[in-house]
Protein backbone atom coordinates (compact mmCIF):
# COMPACT_ATOMS: atom_id res chain seq x y z
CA UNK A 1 4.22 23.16 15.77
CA UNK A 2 2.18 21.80 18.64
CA UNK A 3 -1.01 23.81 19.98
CA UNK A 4 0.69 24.18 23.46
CA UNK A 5 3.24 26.00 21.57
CA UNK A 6 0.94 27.89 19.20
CA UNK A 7 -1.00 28.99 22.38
CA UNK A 8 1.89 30.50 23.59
CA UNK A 9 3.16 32.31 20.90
CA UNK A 10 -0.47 33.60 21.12
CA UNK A 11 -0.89 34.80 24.25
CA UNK A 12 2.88 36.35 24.30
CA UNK A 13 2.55 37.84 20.48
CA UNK A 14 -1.47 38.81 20.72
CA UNK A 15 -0.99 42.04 18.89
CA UNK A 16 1.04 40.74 16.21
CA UNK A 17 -1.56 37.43 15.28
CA UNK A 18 -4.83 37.90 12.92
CA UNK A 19 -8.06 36.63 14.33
CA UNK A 20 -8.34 34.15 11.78
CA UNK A 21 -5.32 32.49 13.05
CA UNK A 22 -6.60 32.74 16.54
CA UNK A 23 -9.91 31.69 15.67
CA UNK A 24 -8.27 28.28 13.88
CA UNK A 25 -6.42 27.64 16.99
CA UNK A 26 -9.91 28.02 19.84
CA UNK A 27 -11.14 25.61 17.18
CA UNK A 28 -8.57 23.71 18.25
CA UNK A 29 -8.80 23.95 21.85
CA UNK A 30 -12.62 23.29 21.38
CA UNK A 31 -12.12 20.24 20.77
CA UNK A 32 -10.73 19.32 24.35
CA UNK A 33 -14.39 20.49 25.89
CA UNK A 34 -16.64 18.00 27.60
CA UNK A 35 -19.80 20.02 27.16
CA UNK A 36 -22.27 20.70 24.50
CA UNK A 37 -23.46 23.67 26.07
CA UNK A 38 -19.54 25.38 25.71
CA UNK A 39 -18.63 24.37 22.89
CA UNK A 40 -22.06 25.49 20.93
CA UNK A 41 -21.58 28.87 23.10
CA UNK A 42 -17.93 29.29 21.17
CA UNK A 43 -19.23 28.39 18.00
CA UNK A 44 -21.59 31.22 18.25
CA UNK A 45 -19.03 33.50 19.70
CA UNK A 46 -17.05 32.53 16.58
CA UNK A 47 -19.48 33.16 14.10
CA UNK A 48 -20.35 36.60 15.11
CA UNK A 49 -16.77 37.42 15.07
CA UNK A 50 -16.25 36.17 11.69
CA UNK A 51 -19.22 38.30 10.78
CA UNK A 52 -17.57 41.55 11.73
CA UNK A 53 -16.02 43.79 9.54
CA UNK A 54 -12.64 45.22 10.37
CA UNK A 55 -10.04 43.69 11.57
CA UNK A 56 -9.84 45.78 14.96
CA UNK A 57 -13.28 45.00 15.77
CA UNK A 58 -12.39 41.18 15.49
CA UNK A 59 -9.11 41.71 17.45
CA UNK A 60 -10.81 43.19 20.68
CA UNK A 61 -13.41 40.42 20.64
CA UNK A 62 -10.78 37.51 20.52
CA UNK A 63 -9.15 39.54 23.20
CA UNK A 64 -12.48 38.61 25.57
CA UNK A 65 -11.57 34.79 24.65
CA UNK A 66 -8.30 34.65 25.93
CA UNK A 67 -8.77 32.74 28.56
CA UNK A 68 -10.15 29.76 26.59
CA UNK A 69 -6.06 29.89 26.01
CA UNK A 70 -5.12 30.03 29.35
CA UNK A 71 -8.03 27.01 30.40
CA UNK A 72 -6.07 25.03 27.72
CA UNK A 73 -2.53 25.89 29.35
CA UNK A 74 -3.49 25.14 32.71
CA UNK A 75 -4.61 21.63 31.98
CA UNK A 76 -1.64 20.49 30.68
């Protein structure tokens, strides 16, 4: 499955996708950034979500990174 398409089912099927999947795929979309300075600001963002405990807490802070999703749409 391509990202495009995994970034889609994302965005359309947020409630029903774990944060380690959407983690794994703004990995992916990291790797399309030009600058240091936002891609070590994800990485952090990452790691403190990774660092939480339940599962709900995780969710509503990959919630505030959706629009990494939507920057990745929106250049294609």
């Amino acid at each position: 499955m391509s990202l495009e398409i995994k970034i889609k089912n994302t965005i359309n099927n947020f409630d029903d996708v774990k944060s380690d999947e959407f983690l794994e795929i703004l990995n992916q979309i990291m790797l399309e950034f030009k600058t240091e300075l936002t891609i070590e600001y994800l990485k952090g963002k990452i790691q403190k979500i990774l660092e939480l405990k339940t599962e709900a807490e995780k969710k509503n802070q990959c919630k505030l990174l959706l629009p990494y999703y939507d920057w990745y749409l929106q250049g294609l």
